[in-house]
C-alpha atoms as a PDB file:
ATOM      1  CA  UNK A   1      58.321  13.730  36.484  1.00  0.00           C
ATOM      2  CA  UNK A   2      54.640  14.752  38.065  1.00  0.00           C
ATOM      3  CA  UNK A   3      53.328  17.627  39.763  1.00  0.00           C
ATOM      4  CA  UNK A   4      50.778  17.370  42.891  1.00  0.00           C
ATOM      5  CA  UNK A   5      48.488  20.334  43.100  1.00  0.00           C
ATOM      6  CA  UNK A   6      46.849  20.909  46.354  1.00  0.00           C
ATOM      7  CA  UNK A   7      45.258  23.654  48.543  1.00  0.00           C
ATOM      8  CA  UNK A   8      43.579  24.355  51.686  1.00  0.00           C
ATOM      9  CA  UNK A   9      40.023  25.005  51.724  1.00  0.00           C
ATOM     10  CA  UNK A  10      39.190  26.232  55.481  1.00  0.00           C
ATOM     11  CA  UNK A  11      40.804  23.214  57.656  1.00  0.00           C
ATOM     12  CA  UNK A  12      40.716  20.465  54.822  1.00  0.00           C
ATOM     13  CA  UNK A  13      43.395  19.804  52.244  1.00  0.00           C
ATOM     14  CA  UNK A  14      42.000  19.487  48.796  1.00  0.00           C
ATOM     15  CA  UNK A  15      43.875  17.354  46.178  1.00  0.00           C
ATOM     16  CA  UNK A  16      43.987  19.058  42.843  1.00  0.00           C
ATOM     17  CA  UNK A  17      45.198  16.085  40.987  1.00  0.00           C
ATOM     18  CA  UNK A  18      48.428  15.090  39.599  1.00  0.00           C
ATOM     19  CA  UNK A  19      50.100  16.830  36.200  1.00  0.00           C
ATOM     20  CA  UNK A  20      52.861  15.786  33.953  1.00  0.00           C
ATOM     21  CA  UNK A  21      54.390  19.619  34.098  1.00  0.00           C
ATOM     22  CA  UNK A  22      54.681  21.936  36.897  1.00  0.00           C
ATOM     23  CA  UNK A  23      52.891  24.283  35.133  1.00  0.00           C
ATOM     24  CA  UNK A  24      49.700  22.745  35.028  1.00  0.00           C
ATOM     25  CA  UNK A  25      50.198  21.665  38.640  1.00  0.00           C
ATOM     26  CA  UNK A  26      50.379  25.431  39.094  1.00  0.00           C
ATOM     27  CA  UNK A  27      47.503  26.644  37.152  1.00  0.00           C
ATOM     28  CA  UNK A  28      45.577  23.973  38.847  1.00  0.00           C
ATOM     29  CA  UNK A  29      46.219  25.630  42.099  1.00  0.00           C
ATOM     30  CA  UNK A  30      45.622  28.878  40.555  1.00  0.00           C
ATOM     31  CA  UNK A  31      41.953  28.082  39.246  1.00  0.00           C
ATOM     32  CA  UNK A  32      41.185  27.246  42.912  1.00  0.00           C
ATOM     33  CA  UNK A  33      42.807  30.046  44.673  1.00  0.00           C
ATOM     34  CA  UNK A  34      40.870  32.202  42.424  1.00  0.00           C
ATOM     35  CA  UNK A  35      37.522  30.273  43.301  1.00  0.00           C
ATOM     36  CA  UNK A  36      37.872  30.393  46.229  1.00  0.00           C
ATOM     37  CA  UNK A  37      39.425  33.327  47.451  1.00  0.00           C
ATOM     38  CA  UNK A  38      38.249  35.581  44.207  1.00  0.00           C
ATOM     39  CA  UNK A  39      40.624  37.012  41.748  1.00  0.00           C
ATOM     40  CA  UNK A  40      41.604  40.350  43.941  1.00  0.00           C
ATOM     41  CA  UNK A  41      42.179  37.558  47.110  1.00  0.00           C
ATOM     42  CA  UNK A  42      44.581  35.224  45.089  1.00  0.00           C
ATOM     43  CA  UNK A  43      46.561  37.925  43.835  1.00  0.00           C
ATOM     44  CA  UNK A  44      47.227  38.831  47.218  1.00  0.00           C
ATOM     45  CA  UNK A  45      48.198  35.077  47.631  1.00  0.00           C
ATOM     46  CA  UNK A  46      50.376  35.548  44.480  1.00  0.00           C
ATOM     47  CA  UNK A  47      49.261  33.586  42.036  1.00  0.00           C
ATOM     48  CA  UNK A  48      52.102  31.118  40.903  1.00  0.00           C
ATOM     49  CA  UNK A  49      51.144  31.807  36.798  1.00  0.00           C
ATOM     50  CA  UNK A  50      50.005  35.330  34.823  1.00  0.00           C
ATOM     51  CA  UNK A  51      46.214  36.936  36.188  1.00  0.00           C
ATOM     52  CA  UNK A  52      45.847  37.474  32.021  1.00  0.00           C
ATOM     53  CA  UNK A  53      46.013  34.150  31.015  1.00  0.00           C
ATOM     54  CA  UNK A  54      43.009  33.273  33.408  1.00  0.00           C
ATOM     55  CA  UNK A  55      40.936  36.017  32.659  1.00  0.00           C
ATOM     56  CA  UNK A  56      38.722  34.336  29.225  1.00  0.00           C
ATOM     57  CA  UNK A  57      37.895  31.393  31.648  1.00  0.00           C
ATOM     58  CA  UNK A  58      37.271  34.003  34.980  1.00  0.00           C
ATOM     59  CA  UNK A  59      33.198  33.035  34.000  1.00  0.00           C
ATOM     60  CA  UNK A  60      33.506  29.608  34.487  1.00  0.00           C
ATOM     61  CA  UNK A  61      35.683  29.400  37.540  1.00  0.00           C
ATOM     62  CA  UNK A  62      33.446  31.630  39.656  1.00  0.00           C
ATOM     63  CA  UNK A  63      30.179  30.525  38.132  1.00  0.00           C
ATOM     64  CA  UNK A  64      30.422  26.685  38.880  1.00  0.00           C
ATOM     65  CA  UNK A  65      30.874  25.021  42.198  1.00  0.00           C
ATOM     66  CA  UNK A  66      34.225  24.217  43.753  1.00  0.00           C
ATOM     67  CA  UNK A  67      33.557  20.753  43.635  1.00  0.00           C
ATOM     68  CA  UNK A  68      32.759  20.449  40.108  1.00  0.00           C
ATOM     69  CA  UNK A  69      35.814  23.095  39.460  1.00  0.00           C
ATOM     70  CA  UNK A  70      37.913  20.244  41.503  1.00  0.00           C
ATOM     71  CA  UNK A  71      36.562  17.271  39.554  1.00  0.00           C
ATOM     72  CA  UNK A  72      37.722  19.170  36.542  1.00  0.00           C
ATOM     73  CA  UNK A  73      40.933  19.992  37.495  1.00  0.00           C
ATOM     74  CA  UNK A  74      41.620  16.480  38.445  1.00  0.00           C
ATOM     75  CA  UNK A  75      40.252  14.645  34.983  1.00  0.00           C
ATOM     76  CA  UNK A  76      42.927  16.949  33.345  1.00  0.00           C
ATOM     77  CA  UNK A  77      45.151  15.635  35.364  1.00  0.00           C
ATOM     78  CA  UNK A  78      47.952  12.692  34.737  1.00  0.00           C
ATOM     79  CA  UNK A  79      44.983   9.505  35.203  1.00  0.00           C
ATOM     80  CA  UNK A  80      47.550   6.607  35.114  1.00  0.00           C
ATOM     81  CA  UNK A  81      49.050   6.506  38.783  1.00  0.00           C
ATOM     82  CA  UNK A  82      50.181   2.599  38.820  1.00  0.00           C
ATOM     83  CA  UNK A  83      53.628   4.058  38.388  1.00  0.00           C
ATOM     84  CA  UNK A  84      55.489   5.762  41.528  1.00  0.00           C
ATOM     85  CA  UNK A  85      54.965   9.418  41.781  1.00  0.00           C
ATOM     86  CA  UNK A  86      57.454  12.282  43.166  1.00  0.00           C
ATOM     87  CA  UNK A  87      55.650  15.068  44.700  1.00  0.00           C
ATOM     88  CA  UNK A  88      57.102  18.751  43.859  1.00  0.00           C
ATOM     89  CA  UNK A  89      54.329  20.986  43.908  1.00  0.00           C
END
């Protein structure tokens, strides 16, 4: 199967990309919670994986841009999407 990871930024929908497990559709979703809410504000959200295992990248999620945090997110996504795709996440 695939995983869509999305979340709302303000009034827009932001696609996260697509992943072949639904964990990395959920860290996904976690990286940008964290961005852009802070760590303290996702928790609140609950994140969907372990604060821990985000803490050695915490740096580089709040020191680049959410747009270049997206781009990343996507490219390490699933890239082939000739092939029908089930959303679950």
């Amino acid at each position: 199967g695939c995983w869509r990871a999305r979340i709302w930024n303000k009034d827009c929908e932001v696609y996260l990309g697509h992943f072949h497990e639904q964990e990395q559709a959920a860290a996904a979703y976690d990286k940008a919670a964290i961005k852009l809410r802070g760590l303290q504000g996702a928790l609140k959200d609950l994140l969907n994986l372990n604060e821990d295992q985000y803490k050695p990248e915490l740096d580089i999620i709040m020191n680049e841009s959410f747009e270049v945090l997206v781009q990343k997110l996507r490219a390490s996504g699933v890239q082939d999407l000739d092939k029908p795709v089930a959303a679950k996440a």
